[in-house]
C-alpha atoms as a PDB file:
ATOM      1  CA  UNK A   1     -86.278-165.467 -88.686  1.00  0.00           C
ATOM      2  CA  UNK A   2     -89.673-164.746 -89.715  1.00  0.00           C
ATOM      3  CA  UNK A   3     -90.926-163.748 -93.246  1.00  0.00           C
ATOM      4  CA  UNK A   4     -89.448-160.859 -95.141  1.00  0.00           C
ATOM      5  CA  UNK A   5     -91.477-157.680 -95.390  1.00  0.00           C
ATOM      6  CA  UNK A   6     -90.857-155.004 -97.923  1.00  0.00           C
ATOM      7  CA  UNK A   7     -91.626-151.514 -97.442  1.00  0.00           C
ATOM      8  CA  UNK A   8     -90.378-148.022 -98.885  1.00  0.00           C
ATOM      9  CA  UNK A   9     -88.267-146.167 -96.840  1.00  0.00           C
ATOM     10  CA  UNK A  10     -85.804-142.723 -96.818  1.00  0.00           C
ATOM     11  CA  UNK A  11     -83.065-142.372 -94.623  1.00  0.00           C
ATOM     12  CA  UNK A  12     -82.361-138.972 -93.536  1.00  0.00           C
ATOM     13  CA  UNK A  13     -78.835-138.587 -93.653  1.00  0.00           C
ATOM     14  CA  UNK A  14     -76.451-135.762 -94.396  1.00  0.00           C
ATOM     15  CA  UNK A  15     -75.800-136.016 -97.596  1.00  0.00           C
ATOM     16  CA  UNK A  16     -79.902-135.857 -98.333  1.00  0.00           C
ATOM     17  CA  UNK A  17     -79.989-132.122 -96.074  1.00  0.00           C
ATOM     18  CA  UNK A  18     -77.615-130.650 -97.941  1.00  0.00           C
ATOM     19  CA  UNK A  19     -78.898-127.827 -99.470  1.00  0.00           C
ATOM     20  CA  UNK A  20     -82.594-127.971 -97.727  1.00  0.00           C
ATOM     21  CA  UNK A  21     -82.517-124.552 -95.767  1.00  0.00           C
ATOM     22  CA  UNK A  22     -86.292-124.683 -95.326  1.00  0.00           C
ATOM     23  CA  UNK A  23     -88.334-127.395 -93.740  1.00  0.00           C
ATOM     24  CA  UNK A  24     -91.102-126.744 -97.049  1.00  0.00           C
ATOM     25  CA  UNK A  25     -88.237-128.184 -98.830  1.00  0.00           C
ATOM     26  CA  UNK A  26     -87.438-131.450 -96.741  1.00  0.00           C
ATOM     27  CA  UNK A  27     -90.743-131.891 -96.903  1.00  0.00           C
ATOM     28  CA  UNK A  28     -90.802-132.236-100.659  1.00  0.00           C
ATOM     29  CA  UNK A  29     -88.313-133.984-101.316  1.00  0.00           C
ATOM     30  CA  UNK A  30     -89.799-137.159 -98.834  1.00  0.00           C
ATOM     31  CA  UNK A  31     -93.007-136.812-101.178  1.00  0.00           C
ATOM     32  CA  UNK A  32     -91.093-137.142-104.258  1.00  0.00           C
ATOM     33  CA  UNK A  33     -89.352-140.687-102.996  1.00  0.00           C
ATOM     34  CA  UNK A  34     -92.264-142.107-101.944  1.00  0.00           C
ATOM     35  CA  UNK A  35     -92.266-143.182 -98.932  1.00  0.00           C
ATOM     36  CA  UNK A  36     -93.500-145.014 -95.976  1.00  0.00           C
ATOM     37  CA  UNK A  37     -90.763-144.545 -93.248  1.00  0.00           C
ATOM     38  CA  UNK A  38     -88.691-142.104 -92.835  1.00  0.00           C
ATOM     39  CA  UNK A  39     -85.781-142.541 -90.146  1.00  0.00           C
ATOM     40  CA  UNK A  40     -83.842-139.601 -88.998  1.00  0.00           C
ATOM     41  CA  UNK A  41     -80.334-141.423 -87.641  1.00  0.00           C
ATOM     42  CA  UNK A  42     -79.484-139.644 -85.364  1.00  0.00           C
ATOM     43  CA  UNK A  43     -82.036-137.034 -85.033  1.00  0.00           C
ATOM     44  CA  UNK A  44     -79.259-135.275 -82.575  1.00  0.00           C
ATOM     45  CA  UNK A  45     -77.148-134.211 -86.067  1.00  0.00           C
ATOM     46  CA  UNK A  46     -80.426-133.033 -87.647  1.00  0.00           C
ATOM     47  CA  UNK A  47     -80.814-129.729 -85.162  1.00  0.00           C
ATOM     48  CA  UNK A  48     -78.507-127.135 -86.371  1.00  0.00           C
ATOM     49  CA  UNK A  49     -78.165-124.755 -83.153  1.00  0.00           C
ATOM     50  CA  UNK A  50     -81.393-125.607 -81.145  1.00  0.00           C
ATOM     51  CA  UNK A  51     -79.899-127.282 -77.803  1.00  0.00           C
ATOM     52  CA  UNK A  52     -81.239-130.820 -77.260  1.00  0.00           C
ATOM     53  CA  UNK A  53     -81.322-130.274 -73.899  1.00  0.00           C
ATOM     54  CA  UNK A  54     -83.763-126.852 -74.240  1.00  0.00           C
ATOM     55  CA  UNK A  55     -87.539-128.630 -73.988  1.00  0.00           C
ATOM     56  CA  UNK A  56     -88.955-125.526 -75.513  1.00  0.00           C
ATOM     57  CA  UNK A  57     -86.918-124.942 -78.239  1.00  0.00           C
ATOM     58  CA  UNK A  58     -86.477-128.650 -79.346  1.00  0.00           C
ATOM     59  CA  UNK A  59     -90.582-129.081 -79.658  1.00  0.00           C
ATOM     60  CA  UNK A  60     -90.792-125.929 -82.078  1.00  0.00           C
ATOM     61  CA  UNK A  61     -88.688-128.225 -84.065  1.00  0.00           C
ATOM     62  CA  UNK A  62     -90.211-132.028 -83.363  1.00  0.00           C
ATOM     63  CA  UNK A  63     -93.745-130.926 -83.628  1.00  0.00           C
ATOM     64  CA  UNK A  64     -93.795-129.552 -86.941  1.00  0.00           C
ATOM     65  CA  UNK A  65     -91.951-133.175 -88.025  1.00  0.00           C
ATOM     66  CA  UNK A  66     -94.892-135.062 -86.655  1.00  0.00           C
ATOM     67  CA  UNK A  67     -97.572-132.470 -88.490  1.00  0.00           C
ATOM     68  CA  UNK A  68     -95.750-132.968 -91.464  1.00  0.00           C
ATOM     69  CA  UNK A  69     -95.598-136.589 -90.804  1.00  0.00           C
ATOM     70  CA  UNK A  70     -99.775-136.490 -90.651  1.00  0.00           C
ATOM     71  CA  UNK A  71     -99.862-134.814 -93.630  1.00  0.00           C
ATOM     72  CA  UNK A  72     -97.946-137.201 -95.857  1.00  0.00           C
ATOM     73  CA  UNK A  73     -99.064-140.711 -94.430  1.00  0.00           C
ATOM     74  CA  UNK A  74     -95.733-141.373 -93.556  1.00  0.00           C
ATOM     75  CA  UNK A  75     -93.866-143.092 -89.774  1.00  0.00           C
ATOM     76  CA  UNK A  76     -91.158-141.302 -88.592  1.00  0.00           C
ATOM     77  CA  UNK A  77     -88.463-142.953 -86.664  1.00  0.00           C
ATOM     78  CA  UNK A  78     -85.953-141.154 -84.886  1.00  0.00           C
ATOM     79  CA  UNK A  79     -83.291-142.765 -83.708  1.00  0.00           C
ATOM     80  CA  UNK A  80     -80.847-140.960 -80.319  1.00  0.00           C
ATOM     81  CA  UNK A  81     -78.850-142.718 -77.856  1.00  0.00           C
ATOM     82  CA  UNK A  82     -79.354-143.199 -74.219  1.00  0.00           C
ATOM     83  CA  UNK A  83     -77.144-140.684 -71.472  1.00  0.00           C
ATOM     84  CA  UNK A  84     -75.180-142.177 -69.049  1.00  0.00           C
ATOM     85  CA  UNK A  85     -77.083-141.873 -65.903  1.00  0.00           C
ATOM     86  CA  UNK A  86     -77.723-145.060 -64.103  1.00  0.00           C
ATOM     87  CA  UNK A  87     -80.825-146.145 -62.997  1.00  0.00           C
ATOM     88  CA  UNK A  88     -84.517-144.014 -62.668  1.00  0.00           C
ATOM     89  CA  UNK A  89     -87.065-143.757 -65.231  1.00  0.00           C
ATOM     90  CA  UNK A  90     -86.342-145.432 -68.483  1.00  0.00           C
ATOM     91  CA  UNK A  91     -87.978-142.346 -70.372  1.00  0.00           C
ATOM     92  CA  UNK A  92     -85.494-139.672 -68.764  1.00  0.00           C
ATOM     93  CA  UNK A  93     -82.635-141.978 -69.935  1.00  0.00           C
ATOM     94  CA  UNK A  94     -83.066-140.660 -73.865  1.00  0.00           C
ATOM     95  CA  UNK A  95     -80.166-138.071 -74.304  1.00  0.00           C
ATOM     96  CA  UNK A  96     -81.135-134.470 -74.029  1.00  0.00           C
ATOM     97  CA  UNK A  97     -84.600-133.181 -73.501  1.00  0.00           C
ATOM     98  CA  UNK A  98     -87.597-135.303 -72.399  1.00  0.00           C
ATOM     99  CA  UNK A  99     -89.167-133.431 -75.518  1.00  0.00           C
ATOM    100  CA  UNK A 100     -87.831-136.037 -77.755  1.00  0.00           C
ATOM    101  CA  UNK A 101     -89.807-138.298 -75.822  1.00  0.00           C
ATOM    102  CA  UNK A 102     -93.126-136.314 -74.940  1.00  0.00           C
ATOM    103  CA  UNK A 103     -93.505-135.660 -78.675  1.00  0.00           C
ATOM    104  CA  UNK A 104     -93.569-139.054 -79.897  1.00  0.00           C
ATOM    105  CA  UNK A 105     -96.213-141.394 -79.808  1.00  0.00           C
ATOM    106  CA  UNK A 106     -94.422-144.603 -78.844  1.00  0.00           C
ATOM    107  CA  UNK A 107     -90.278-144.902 -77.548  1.00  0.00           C
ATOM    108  CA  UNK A 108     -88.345-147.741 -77.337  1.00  0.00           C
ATOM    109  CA  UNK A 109     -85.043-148.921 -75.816  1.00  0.00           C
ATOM    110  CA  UNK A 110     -82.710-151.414 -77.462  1.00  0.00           C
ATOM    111  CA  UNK A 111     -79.933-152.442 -74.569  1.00  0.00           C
ATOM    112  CA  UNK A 112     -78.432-155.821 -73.872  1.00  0.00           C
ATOM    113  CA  UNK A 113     -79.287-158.285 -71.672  1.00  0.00           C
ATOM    114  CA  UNK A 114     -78.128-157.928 -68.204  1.00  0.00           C
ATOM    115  CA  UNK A 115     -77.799-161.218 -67.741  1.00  0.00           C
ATOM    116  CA  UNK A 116     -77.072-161.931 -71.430  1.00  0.00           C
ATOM    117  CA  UNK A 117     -74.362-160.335 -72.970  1.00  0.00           C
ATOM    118  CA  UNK A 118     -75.092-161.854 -76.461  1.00  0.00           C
ATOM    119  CA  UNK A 119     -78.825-161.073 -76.215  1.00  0.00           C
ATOM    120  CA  UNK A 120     -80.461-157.802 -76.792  1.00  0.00           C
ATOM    121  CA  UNK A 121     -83.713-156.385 -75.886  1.00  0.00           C
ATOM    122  CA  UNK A 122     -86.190-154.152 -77.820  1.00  0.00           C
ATOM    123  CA  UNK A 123     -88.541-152.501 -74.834  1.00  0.00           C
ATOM    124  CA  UNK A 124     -91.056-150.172 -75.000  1.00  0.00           C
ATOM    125  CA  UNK A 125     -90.928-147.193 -73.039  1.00  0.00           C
ATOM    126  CA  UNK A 126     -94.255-144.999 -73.795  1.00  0.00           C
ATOM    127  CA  UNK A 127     -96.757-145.843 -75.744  1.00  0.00           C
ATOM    128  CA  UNK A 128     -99.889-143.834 -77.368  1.00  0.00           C
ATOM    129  CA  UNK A 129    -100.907-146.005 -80.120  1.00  0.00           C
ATOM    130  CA  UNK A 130    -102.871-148.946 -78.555  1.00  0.00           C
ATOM    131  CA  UNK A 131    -102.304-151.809 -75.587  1.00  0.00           C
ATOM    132  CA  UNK A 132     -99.393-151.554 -73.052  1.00  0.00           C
ATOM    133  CA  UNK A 133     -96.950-154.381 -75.122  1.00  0.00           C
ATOM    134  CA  UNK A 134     -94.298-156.282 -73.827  1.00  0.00           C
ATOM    135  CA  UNK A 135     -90.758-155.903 -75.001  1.00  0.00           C
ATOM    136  CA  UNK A 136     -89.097-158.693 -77.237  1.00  0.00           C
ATOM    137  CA  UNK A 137     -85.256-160.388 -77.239  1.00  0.00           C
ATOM    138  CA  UNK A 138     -83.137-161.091 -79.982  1.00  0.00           C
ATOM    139  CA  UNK A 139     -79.979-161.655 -80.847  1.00  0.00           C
ATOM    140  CA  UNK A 140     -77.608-160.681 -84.360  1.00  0.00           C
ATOM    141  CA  UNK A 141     -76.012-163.578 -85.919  1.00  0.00           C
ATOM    142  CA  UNK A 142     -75.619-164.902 -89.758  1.00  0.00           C
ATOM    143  CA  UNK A 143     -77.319-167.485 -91.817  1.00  0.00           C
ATOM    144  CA  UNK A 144     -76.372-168.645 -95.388  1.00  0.00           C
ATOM    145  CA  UNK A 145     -78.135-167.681 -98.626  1.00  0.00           C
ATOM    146  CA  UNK A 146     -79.237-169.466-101.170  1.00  0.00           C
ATOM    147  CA  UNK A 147     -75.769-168.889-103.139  1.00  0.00           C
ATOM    148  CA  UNK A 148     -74.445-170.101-100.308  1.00  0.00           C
ATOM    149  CA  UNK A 149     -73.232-166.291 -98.947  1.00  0.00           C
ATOM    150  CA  UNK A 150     -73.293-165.760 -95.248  1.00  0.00           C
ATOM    151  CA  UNK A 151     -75.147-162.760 -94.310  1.00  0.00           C
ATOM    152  CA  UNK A 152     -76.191-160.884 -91.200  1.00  0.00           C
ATOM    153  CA  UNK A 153     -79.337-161.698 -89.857  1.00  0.00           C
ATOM    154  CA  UNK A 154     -81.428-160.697 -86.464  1.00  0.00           C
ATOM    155  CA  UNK A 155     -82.981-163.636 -84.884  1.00  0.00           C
ATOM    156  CA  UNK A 156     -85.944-162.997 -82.208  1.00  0.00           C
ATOM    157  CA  UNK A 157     -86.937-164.789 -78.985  1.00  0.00           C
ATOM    158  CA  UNK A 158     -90.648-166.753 -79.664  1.00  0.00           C
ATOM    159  CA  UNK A 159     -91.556-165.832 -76.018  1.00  0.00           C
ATOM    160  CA  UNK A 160     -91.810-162.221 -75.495  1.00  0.00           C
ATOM    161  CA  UNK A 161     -89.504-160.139 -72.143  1.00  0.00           C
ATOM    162  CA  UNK A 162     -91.601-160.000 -69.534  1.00  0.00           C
ATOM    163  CA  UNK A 163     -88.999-157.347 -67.392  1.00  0.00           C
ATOM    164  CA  UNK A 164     -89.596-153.166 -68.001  1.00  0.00           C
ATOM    165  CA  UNK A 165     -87.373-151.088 -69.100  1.00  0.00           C
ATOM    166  CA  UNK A 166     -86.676-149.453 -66.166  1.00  0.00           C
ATOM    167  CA  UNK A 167     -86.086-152.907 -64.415  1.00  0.00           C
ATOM    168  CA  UNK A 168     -83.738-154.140 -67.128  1.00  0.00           C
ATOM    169  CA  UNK A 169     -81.472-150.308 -66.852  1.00  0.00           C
ATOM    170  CA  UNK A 170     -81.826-150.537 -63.402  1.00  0.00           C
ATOM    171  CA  UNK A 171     -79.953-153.600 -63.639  1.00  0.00           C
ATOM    172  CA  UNK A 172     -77.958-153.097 -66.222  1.00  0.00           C
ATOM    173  CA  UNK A 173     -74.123-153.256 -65.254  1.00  0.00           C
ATOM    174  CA  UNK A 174     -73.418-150.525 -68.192  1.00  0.00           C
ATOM    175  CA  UNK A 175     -76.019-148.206 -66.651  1.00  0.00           C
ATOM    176  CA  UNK A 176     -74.507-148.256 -63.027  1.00  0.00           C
ATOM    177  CA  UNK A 177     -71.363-148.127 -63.793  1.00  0.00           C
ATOM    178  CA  UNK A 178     -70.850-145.766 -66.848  1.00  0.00           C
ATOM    179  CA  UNK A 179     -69.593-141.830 -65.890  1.00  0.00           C
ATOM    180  CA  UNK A 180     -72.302-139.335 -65.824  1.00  0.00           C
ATOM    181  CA  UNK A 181     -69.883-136.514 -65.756  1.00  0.00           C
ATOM    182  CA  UNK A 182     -69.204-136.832 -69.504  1.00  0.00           C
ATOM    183  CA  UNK A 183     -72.820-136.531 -70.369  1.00  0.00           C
ATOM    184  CA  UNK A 184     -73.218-133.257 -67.727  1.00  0.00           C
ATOM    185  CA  UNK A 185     -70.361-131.712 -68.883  1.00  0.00           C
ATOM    186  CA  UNK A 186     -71.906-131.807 -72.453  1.00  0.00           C
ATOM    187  CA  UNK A 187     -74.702-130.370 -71.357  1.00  0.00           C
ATOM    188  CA  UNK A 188     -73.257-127.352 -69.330  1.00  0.00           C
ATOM    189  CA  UNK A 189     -70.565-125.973 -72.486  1.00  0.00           C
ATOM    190  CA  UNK A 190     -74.130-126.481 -74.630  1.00  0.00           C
ATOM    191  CA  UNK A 191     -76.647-124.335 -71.766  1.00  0.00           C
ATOM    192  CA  UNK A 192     -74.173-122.221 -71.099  1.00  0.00           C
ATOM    193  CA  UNK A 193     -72.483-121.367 -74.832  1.00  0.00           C
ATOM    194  CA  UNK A 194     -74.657-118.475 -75.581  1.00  0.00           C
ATOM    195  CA  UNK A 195     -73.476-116.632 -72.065  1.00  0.00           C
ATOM    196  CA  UNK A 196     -74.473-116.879 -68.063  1.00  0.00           C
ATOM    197  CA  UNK A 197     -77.904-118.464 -67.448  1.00  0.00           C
ATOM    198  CA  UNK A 198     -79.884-118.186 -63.482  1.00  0.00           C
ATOM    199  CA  UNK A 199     -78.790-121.062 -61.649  1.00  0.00           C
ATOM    200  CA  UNK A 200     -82.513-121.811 -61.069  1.00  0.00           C
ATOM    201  CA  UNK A 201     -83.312-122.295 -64.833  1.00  0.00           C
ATOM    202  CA  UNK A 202     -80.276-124.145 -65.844  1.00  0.00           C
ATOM    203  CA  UNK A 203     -81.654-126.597 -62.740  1.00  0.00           C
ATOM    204  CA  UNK A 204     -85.163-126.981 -64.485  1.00  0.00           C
ATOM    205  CA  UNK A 205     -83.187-127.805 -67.651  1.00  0.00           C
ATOM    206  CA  UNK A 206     -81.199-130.642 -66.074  1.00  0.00           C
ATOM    207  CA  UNK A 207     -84.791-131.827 -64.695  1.00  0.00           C
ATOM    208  CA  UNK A 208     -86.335-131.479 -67.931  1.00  0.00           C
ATOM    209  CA  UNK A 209     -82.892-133.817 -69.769  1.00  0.00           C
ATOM    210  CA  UNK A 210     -83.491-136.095 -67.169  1.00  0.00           C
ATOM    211  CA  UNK A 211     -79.595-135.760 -65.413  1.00  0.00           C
ATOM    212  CA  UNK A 212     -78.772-135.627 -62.079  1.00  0.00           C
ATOM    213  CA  UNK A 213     -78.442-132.147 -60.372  1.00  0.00           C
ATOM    214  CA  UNK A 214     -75.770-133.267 -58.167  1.00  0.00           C
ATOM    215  CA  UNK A 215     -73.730-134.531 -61.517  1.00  0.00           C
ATOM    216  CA  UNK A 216     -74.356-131.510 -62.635  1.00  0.00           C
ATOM    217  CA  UNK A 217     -73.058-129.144 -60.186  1.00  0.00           C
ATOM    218  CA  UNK A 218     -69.403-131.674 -59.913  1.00  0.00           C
ATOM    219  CA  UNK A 219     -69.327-131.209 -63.545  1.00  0.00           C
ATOM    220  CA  UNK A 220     -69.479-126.988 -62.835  1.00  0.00           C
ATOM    221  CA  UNK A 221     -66.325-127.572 -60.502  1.00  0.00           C
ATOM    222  CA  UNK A 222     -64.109-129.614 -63.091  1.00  0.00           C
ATOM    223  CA  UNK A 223     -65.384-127.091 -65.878  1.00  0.00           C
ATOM    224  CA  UNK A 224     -64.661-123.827 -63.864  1.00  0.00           C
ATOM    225  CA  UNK A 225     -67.978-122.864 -64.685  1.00  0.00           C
ATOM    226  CA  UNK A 226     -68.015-118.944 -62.678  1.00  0.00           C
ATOM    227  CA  UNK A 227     -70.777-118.591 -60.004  1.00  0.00           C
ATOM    228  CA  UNK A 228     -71.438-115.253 -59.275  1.00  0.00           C
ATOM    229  CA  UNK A 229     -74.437-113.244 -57.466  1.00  0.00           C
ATOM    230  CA  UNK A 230     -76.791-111.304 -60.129  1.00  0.00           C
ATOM    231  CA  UNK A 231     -79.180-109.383 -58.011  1.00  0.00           C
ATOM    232  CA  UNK A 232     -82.753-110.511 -56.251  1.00  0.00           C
ATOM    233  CA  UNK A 233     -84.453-111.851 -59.158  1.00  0.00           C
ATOM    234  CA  UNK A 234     -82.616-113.322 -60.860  1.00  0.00           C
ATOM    235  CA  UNK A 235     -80.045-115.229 -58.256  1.00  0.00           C
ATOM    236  CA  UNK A 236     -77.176-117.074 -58.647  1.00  0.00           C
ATOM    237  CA  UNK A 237     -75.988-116.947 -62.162  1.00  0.00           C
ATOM    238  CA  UNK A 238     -73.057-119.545 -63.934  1.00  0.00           C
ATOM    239  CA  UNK A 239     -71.606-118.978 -66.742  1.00  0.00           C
ATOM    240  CA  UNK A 240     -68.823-120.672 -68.340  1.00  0.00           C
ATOM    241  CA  UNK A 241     -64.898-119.177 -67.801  1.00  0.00           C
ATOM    242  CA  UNK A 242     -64.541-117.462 -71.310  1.00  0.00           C
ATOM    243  CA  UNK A 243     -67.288-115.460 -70.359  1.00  0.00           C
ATOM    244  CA  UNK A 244     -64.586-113.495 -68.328  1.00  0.00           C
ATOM    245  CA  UNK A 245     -67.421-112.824 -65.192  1.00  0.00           C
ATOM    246  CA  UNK A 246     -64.952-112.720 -61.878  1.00  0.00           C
END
């Protein structure tokens, strides 16, 4: 491993939002720490009811994070997980909305090796702070301490990963072969919880989370999601069975 850094850091976790109804507040009590870096793990559990799938509604909430960030001299990190679809663009692979995405200034993937299964890889996805970079490998193992404890450790490749991210989850065996329907099923009971939605803008929604349409509509048949005709304008309408529309 290389040399140790040190650097002040708050973890948002549950425990520290208890309490903070008003973003004035959160942002007060990151200025009292200090702080450097603040990670929000996983920013998913951090949205109270805006739909991570919604673009609009989830940049009225990311935007103001990265103002506030500006304001305080502080890096944010926000850490989600990746859906299930296989293959495609490695941005659209970031659960929910490409929002989470479009409002940062630099994404990156960690995934294992495809070829590797002991190796992972750190890749960059989009980047807005400088030079295109190339993505790194490491792997977690353990090395002994001075008092002779063995600890965790990360170790890193010396030569960086020349493949993208899309090429590396295009290959990946977990990416091909894992169930999308879980991941558009999630995202239908969340669309449709607040009552029937045009079939046209639920499809620019699974566009904008970057799912497949066809999952999508196989995951409307094992739901029962209702289809039902809703005049000219506004089309075909779903809704979910509860909803009680014939």
């Amino acid at each position: 491993m290389g040399g140790r850094h040190d650097y002040s850091g708050a973890i948002i976790r549950r425990g520290l939002l208890d309490g903070l109804t008003k973003f004035s507040q959160l942002e007060g009590r990151i200025s009292a720490l200090p702080s450097d870096l603040v990670v929000i793990d996983p920013v998913s559990s951090y949205l109270g009811k805006v739909d991570s799938h919604r673009n609009a509604e989830l940049r009225a909430v990311l935007e103001p994070i990265g103002e506030m960030s500006s304001r305080l001299g502080v890096a944010t990190l926000a850490v989600t997980h990746l859906n299930k679809s296989g293959g495609g663009n490695a941005n659209n692979r970031f659960i929910g909305s490409i929002a989470f995405v479009a409002a940062a200034r630099a994404a990156f993937i960690v995934c294992r090796d495809p070829g590797d299964k002991e190796r992972r890889l750190f890749l960059p996805t989009k980047n807005n702070l400088g030079p295109d970079s190339m993505g790194i490998g490491f792997r977690i193992g353990q090395f002994e301490t001075p008092f002779g404890i063995l600890a965790p450790a990360v170790f890193f490749d010396a030569l960086p990963v020349k493949m993208s991210a899309d090429e590396v989850l295009n290959n990946s065996e977990d990416s091909t072969s894992a169930p999308a329907r879980d991941e558009a099923e999630e995202f239908l009971r969340d669309t449709l919880a607040d009552g029937p939605m045009p079939a046209k803008t639920i499809k620019t929604e699974v566009r904008d989370a970057g799912l497949s349409w066809r999952t999508v509509r196989r995951a409307k048949d094992t739901l029962g999601v209702t289809v039902r005709k809703s005049g000219v304008e506004s089309g075909w309408v779903w809704s979910l069975p509860e909803d009680g529309h014939p």
